[in-house]
C-alpha atoms as a PDB file:
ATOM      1  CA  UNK A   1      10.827  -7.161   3.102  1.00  0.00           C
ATOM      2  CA  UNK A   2       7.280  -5.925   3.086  1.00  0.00           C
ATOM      3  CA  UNK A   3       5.955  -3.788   0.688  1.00  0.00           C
ATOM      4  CA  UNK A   4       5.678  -0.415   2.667  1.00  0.00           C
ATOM      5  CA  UNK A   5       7.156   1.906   1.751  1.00  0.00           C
ATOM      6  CA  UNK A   6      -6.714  14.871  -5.614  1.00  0.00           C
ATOM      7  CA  UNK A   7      -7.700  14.668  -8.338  1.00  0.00           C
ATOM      8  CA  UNK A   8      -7.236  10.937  -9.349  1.00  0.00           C
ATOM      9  CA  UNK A   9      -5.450  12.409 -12.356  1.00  0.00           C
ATOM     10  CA  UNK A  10      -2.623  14.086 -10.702  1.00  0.00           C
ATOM     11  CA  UNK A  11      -1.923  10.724  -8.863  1.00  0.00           C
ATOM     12  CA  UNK A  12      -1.565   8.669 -11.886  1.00  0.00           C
ATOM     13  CA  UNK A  13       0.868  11.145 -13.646  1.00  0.00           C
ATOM     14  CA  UNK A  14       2.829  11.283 -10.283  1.00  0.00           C
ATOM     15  CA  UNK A  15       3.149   7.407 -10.694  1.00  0.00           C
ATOM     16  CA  UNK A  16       4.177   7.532 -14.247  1.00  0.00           C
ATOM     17  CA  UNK A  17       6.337  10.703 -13.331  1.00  0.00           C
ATOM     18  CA  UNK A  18       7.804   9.899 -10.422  1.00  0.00           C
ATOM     19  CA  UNK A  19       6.756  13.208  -9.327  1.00  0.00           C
ATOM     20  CA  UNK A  20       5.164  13.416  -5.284  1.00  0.00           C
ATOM     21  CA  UNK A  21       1.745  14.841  -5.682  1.00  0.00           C
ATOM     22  CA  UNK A  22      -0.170  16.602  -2.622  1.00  0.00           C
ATOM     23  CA  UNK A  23      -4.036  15.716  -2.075  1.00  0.00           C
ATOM     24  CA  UNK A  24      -5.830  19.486  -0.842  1.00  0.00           C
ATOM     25  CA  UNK A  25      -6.280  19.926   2.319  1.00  0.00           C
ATOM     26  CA  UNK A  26      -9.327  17.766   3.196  1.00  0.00           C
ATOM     27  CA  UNK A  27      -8.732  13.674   3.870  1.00  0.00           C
ATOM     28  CA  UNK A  28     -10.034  11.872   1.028  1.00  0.00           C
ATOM     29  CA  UNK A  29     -11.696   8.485   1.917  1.00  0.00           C
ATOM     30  CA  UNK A  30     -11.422   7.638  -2.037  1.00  0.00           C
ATOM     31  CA  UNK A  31      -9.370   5.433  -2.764  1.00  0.00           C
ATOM     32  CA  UNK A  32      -7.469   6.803  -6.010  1.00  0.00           C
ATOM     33  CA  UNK A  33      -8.204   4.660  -9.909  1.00  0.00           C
ATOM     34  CA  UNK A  34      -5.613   1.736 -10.058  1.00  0.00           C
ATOM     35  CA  UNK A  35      -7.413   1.730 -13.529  1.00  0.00           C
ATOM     36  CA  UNK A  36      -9.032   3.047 -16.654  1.00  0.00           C
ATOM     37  CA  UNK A  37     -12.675   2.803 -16.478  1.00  0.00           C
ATOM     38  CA  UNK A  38     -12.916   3.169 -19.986  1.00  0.00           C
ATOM     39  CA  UNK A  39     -10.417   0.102 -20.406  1.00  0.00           C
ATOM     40  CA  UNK A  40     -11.698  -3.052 -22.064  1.00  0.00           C
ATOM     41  CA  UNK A  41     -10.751  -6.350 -21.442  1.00  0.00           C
ATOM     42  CA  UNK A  42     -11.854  -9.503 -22.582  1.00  0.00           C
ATOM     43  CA  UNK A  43     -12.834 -12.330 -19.722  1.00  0.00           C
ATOM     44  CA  UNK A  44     -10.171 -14.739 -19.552  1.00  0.00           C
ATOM     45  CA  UNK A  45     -11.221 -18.359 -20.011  1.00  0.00           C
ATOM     46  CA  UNK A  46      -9.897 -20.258 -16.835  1.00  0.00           C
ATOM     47  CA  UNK A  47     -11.751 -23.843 -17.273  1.00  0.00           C
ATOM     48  CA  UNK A  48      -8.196 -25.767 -17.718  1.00  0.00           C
ATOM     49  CA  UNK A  49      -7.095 -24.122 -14.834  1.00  0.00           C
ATOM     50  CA  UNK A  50      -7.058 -27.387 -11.932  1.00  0.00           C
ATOM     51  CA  UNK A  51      -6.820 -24.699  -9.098  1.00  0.00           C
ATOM     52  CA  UNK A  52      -5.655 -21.244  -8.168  1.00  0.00           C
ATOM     53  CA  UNK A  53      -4.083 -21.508  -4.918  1.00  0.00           C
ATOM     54  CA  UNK A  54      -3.076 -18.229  -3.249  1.00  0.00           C
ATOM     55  CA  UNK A  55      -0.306 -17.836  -0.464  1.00  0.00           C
ATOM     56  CA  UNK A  56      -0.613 -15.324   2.152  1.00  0.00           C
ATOM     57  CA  UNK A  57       0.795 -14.785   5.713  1.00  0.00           C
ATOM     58  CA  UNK A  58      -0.545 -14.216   8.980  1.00  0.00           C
ATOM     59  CA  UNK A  59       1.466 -11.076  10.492  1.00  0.00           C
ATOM     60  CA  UNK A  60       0.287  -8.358   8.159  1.00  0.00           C
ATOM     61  CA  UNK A  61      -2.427  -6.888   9.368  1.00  0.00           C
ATOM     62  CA  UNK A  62      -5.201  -5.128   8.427  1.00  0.00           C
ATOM     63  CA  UNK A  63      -3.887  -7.218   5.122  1.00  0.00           C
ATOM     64  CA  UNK A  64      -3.344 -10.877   6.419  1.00  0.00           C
ATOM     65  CA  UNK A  65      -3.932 -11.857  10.333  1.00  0.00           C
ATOM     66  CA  UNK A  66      -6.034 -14.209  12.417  1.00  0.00           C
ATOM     67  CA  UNK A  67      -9.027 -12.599  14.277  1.00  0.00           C
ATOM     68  CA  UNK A  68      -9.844 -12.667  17.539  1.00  0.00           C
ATOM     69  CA  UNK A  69     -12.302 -16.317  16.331  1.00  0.00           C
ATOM     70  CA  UNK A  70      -9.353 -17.960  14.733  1.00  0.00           C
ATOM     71  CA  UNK A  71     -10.108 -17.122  11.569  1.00  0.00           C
ATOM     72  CA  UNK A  72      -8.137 -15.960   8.403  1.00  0.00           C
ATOM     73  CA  UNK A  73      -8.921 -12.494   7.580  1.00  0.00           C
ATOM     74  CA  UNK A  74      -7.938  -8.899   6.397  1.00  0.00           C
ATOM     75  CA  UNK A  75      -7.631  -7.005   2.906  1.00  0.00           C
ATOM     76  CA  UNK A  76      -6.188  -9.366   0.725  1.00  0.00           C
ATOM     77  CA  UNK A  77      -7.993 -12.565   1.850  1.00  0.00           C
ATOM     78  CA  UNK A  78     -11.361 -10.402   1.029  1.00  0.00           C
ATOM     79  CA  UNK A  79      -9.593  -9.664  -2.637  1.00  0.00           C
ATOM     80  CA  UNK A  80      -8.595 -12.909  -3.276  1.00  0.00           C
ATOM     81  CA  UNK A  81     -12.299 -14.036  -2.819  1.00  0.00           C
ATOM     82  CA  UNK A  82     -13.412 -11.297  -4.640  1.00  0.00           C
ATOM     83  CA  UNK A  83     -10.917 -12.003  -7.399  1.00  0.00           C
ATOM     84  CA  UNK A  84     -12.212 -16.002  -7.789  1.00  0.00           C
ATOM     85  CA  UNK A  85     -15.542 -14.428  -7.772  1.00  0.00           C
ATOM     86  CA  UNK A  86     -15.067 -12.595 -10.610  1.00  0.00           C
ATOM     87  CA  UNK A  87     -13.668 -14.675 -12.967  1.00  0.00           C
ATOM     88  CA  UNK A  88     -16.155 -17.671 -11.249  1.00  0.00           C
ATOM     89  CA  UNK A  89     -13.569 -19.525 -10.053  1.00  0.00           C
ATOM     90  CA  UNK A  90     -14.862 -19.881  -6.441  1.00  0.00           C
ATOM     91  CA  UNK A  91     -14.336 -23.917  -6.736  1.00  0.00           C
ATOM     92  CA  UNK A  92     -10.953 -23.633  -7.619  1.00  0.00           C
ATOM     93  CA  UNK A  93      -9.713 -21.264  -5.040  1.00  0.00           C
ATOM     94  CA  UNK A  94      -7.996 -21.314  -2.139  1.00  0.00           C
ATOM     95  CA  UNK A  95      -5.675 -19.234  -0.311  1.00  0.00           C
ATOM     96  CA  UNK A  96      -2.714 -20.954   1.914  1.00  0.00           C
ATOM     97  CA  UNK A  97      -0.742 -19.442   5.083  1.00  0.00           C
ATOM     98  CA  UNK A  98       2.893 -19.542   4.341  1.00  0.00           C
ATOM     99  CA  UNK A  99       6.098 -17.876   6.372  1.00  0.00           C
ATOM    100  CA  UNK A 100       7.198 -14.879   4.127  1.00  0.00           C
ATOM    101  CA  UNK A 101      10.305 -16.193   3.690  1.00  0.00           C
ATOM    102  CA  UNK A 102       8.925 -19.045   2.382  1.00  0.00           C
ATOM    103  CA  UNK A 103       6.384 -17.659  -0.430  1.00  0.00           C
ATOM    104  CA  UNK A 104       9.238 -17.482  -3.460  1.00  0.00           C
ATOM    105  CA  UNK A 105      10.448 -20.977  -3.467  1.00  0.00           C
ATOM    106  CA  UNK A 106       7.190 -22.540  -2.976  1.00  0.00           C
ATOM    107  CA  UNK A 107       5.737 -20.606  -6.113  1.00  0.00           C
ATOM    108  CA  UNK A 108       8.637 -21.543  -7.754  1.00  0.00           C
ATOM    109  CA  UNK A 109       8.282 -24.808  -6.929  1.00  0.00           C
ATOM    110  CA  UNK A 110       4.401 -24.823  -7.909  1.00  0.00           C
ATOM    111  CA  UNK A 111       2.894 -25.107  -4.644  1.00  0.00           C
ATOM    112  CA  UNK A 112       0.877 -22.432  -5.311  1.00  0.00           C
ATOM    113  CA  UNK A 113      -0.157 -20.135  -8.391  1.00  0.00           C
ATOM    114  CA  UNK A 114       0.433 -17.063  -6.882  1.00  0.00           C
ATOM    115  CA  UNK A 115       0.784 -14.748  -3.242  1.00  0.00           C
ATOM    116  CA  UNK A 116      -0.761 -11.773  -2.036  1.00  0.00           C
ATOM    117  CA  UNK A 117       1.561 -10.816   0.604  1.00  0.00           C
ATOM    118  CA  UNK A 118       2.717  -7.064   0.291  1.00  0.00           C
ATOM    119  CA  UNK A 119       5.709  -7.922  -1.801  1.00  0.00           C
ATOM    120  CA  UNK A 120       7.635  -5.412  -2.879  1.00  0.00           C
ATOM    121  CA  UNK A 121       8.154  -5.385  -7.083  1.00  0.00           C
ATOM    122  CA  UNK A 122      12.186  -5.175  -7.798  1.00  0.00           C
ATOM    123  CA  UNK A 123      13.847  -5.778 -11.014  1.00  0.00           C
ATOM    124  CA  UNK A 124      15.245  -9.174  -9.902  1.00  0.00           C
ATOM    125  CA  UNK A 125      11.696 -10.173  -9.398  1.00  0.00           C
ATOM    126  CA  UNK A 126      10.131  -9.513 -12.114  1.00  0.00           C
ATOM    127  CA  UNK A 127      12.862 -11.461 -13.952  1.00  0.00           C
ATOM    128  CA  UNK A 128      11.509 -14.487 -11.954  1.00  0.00           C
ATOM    129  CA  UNK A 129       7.812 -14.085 -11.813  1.00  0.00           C
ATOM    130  CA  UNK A 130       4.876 -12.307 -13.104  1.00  0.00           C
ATOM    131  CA  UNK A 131       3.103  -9.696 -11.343  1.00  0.00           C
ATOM    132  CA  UNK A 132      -0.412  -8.278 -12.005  1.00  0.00           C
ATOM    133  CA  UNK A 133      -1.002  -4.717 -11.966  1.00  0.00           C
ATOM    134  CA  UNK A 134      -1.276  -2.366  -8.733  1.00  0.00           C
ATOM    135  CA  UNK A 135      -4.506  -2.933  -6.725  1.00  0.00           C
ATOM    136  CA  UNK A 136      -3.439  -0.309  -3.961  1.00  0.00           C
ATOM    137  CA  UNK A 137      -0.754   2.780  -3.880  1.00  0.00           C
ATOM    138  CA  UNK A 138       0.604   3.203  -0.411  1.00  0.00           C
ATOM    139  CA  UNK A 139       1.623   7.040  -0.142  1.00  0.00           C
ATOM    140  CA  UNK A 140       3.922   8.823   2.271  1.00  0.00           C
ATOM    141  CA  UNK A 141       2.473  11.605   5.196  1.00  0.00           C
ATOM    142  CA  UNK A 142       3.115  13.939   7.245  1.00  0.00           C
ATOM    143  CA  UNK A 143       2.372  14.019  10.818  1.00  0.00           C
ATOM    144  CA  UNK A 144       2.724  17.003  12.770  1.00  0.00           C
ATOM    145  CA  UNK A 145       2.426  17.943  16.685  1.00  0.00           C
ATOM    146  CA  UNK A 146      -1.098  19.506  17.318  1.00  0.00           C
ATOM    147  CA  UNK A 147       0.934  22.524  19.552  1.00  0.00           C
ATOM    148  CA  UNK A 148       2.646  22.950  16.571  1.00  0.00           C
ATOM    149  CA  UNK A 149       1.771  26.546  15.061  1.00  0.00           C
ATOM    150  CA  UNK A 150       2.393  26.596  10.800  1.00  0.00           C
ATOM    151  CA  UNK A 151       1.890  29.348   8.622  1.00  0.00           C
ATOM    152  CA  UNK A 152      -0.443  27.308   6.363  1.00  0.00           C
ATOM    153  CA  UNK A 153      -1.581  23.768   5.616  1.00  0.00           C
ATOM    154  CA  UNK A 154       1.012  22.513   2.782  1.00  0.00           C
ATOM    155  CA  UNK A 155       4.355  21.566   3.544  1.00  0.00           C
ATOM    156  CA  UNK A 156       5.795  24.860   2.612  1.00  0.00           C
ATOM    157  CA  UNK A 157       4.911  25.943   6.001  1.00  0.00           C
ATOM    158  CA  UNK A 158       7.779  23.322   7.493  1.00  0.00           C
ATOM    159  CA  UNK A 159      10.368  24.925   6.116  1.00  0.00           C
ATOM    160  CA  UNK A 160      13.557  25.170   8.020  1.00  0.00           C
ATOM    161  CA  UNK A 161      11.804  23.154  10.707  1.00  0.00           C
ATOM    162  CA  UNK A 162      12.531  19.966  12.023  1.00  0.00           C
ATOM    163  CA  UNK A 163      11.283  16.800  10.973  1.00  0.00           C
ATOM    164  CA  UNK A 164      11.517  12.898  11.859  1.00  0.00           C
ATOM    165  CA  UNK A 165      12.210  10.297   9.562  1.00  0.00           C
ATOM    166  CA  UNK A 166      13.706   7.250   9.812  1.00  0.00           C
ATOM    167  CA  UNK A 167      17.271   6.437   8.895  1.00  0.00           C
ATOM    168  CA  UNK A 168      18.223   4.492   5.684  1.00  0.00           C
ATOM    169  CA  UNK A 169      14.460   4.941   4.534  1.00  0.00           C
ATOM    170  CA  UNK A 170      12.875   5.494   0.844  1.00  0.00           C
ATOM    171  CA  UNK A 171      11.100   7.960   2.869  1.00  0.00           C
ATOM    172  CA  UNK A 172      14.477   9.623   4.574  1.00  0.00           C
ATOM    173  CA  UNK A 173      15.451   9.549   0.154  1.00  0.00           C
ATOM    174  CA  UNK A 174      12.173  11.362  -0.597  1.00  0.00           C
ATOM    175  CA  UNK A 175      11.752  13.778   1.969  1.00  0.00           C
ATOM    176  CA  UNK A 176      15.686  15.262   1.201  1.00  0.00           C
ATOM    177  CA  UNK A 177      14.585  15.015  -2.545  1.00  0.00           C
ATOM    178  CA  UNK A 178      11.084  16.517  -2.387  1.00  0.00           C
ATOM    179  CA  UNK A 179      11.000  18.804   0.741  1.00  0.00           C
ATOM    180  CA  UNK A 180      15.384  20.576   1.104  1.00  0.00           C
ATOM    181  CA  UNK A 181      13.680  23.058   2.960  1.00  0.00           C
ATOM    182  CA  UNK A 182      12.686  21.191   5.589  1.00  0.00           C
ATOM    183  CA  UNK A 183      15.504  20.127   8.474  1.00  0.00           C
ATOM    184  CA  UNK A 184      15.409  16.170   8.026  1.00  0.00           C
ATOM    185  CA  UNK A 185      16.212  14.367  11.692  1.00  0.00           C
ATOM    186  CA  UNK A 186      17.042  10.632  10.988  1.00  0.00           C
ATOM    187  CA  UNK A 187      16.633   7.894  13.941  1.00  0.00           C
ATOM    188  CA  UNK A 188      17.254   4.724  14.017  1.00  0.00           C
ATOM    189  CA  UNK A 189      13.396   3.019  14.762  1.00  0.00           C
ATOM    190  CA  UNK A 190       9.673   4.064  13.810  1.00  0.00           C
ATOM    191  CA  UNK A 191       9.282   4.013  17.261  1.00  0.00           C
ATOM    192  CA  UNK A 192      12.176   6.255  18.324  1.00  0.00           C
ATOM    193  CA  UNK A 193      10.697   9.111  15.374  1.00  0.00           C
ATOM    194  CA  UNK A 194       7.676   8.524  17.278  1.00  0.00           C
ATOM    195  CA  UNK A 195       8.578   9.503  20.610  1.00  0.00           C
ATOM    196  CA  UNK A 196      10.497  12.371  19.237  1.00  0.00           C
ATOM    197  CA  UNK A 197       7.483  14.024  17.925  1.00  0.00           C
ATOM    198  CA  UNK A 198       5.403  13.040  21.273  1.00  0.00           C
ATOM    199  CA  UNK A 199       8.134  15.081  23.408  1.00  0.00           C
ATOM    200  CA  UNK A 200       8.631  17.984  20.936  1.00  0.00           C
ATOM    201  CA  UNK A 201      11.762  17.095  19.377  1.00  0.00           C
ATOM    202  CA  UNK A 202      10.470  17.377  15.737  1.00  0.00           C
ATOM    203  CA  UNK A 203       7.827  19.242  15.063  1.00  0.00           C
ATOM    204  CA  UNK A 204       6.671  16.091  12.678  1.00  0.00           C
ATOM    205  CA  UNK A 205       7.901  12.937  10.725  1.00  0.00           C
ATOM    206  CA  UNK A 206       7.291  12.128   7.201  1.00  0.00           C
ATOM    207  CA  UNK A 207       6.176   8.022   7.004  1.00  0.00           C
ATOM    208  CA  UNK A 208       4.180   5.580   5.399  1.00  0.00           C
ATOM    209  CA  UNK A 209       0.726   6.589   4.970  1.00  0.00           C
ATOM    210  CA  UNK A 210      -0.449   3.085   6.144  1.00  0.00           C
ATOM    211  CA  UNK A 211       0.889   2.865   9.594  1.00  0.00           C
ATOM    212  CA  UNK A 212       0.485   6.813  10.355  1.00  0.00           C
ATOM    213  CA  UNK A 213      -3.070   7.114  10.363  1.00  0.00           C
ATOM    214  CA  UNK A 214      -3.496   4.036  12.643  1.00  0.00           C
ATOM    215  CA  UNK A 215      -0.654   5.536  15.336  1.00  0.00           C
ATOM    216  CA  UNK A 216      -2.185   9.182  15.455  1.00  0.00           C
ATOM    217  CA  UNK A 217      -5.817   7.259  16.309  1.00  0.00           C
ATOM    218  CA  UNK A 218      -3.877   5.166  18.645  1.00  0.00           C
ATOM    219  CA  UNK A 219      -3.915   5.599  22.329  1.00  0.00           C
ATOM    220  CA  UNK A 220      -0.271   5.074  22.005  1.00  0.00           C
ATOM    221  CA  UNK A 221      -0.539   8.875  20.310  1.00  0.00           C
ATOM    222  CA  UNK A 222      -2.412   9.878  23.053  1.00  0.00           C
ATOM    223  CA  UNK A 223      -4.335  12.390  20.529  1.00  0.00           C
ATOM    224  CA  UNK A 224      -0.679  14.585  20.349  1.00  0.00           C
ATOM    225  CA  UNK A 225      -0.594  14.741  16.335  1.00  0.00           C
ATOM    226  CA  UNK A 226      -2.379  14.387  13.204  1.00  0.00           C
ATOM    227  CA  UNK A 227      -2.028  14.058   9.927  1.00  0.00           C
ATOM    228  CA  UNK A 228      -0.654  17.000   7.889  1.00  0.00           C
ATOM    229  CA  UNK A 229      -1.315  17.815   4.074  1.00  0.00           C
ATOM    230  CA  UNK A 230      -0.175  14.839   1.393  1.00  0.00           C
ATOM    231  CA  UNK A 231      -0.590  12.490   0.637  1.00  0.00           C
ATOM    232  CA  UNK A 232       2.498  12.152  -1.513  1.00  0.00           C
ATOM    233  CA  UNK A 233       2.823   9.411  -4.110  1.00  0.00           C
ATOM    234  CA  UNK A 234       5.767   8.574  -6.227  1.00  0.00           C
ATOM    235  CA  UNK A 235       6.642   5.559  -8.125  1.00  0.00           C
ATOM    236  CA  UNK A 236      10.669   6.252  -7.843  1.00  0.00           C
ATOM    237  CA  UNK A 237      11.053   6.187  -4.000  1.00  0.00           C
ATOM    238  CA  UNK A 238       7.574   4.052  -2.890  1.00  0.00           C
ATOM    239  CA  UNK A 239       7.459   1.320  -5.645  1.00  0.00           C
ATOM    240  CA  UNK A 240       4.980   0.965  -8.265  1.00  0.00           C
ATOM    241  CA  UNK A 241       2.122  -0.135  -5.619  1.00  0.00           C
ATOM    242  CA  UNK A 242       0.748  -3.524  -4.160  1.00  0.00           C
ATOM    243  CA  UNK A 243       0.323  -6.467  -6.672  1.00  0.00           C
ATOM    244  CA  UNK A 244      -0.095 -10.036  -6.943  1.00  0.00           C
ATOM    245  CA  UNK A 245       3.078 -12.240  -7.544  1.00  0.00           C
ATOM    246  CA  UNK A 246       2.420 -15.307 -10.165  1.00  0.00           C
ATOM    247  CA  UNK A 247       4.290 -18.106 -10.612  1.00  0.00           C
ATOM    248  CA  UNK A 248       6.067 -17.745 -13.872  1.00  0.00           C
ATOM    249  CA  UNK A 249       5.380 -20.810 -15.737  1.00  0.00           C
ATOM    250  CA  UNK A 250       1.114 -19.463 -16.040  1.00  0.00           C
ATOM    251  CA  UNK A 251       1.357 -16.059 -17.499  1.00  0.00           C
ATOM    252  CA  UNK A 252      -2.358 -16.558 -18.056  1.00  0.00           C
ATOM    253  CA  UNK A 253      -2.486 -15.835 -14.644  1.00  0.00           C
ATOM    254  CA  UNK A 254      -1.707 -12.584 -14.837  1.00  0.00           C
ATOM    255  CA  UNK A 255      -3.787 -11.415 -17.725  1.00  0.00           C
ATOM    256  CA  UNK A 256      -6.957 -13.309 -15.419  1.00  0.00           C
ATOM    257  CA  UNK A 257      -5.965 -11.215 -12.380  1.00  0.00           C
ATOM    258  CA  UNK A 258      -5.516  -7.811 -14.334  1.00  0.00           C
ATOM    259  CA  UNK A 259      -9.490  -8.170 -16.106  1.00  0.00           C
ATOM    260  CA  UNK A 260     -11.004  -9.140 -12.256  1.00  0.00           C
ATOM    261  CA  UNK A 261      -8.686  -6.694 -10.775  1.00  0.00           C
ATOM    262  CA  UNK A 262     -10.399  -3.862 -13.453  1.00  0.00           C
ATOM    263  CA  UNK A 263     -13.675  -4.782 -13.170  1.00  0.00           C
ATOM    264  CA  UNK A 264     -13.487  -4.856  -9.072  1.00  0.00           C
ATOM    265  CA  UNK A 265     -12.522  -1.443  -9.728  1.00  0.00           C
ATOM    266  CA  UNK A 266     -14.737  -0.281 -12.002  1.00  0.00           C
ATOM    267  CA  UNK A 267     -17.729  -1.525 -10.104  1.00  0.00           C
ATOM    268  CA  UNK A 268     -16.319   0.163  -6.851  1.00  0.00           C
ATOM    269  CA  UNK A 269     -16.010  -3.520  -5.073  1.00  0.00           C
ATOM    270  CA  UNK A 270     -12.538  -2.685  -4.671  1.00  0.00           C
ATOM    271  CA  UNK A 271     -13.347   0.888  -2.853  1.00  0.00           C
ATOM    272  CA  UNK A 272     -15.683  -1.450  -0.636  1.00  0.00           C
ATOM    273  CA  UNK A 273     -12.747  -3.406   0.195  1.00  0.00           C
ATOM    274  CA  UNK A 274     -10.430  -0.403   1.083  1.00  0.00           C
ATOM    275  CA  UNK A 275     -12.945   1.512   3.147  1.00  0.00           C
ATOM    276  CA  UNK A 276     -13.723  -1.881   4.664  1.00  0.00           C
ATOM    277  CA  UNK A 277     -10.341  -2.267   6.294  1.00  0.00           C
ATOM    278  CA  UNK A 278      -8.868   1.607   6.115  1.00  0.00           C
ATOM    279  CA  UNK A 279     -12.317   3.527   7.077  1.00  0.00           C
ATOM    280  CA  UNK A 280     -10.127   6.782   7.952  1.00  0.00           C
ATOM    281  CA  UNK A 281      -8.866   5.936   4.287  1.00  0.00           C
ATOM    282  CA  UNK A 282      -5.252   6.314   3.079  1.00  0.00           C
ATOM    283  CA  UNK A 283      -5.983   9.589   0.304  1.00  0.00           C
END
């Protein structure tokens, strides 16, 4: 399945604790260090390399989709460029649609050398293939009904109210874990949580923090909610973050990924990126 699950600080030790960590009370278009800017890492040497090839799919967007001229764009189409760039390997890339099902056999059967599809990182896959480290956290939110009165702006203030998620969810996991004071009401669809907090049912949901800021800008919202303190990271329940699956027979690969993936960072290309495709931002 897809991968969906303030101090820049606090967010890495909430990663490496497991711990959910709020942001204050003011969005944050930042987009939080996947990195250590004091890190140093040595260029990789890619001239044997005879091509990096890089599958991606079509239905992901703002990460992967045709625009409205045919074309191949979104987030991760603009990394992988970026990525070639880097390690000046523009002649040897090129990126590759491919159904989702489809993107583990063919890099196991060296099609390609790697995907950047919002793959989730389990256990089982790492045992298969390599993965380079995190180039985006996606955090968890709250959305709450603007006639909504709270004593505050953290999630204290939802106590003993209640709140949307959906069933079966890491989300449905964290919010019991994180938040017992709040009064958890599980449905079965995104879009059914939705509608609940439209009508007044909940007085908010706890989600993704990809999809949520898109729906409360939405017409479909119709300007009813908005987003409510977080955002809320934590490696147990939302993964360790989007990465870059490698076939496993060029482990290269991954070391030549990490060093451009650093160095986008540190030179804030990769904060271009981000703001280029989540303005409102996702922090």
């Amino acid at each position: 399945m897809y991968f969906r699950f303030r101090a820049v600080l606090l967010f890495l030790l909430a990663l490496i604790a497991g711990l959910p960590v709020a942001a204050d009370e003011t969005p944050d278009r930042q987009m939080p260090l996947v990195s250590d800017p004091n890190e140093r890492l040595a260029k990789p040497d890619l001239t044997s390399l005879p091509r990096f090839r890089v599958l991606t799919t079509v239905d992901f967007p703002p990460f992967s989709f045709v625009d409205q001229t045919g074309r191949l764009s979104g987030f991760h189409i603009d990394l992988v460029r970026e990525i070639c760039s880097e390690l000046t390997i523009e002649a040897k890339c090129q990126i590759q649609v491919t159904p989702f099902a489809d993107l583990q056999t063919a890099l196991s059967e060296g099609q390609a050398e790697a995907a950047a599809a919002g793959i989730a990182v389990t256990p089982d896959l790492r045992e298969k293939f390599g993965f380079s480290r995190p180039y985006m956290m996606i955090p968890a939110r709250f959305v709450q009904r603007n006639s909504v009165e709270l004593e505050g702006k953290a999630a204290v203030a939802l106590a003993g109210r209640p709140v949307g998620v959906v069933a079966g969810t890491a989300h449905e996991a964290m919010l019991k874990s994180f938040f017992p004071a709040v009064k958890p009401t599980a449905f079965p669809s995104r879009d059914e949580m939705l509608a609940a907090l439209k009508d007044g049912t909940v007085d908010a949901v706890f989600s993704d923090g990809l999809s949520l800021p898109f729906w409360t800008a939405s017409a479909a919202a119709g300007g009813c909610c908005r987003l409510f303190d977080g955002p809320y990271v934590s490696e147990h329940f939302l993964g360790e973050g989007l990465s870059l699956m490698v076939r496993p027979d060029v482990p290269q690969l991954v070391t030549a990924i990490d060093y451009a993936l650093a160095r986008l960072a540190k030179e804030g290309r990769l904060q271009e990126l981000y703001l280029r495709y989540f303005p409102n931002g996702l922090f």
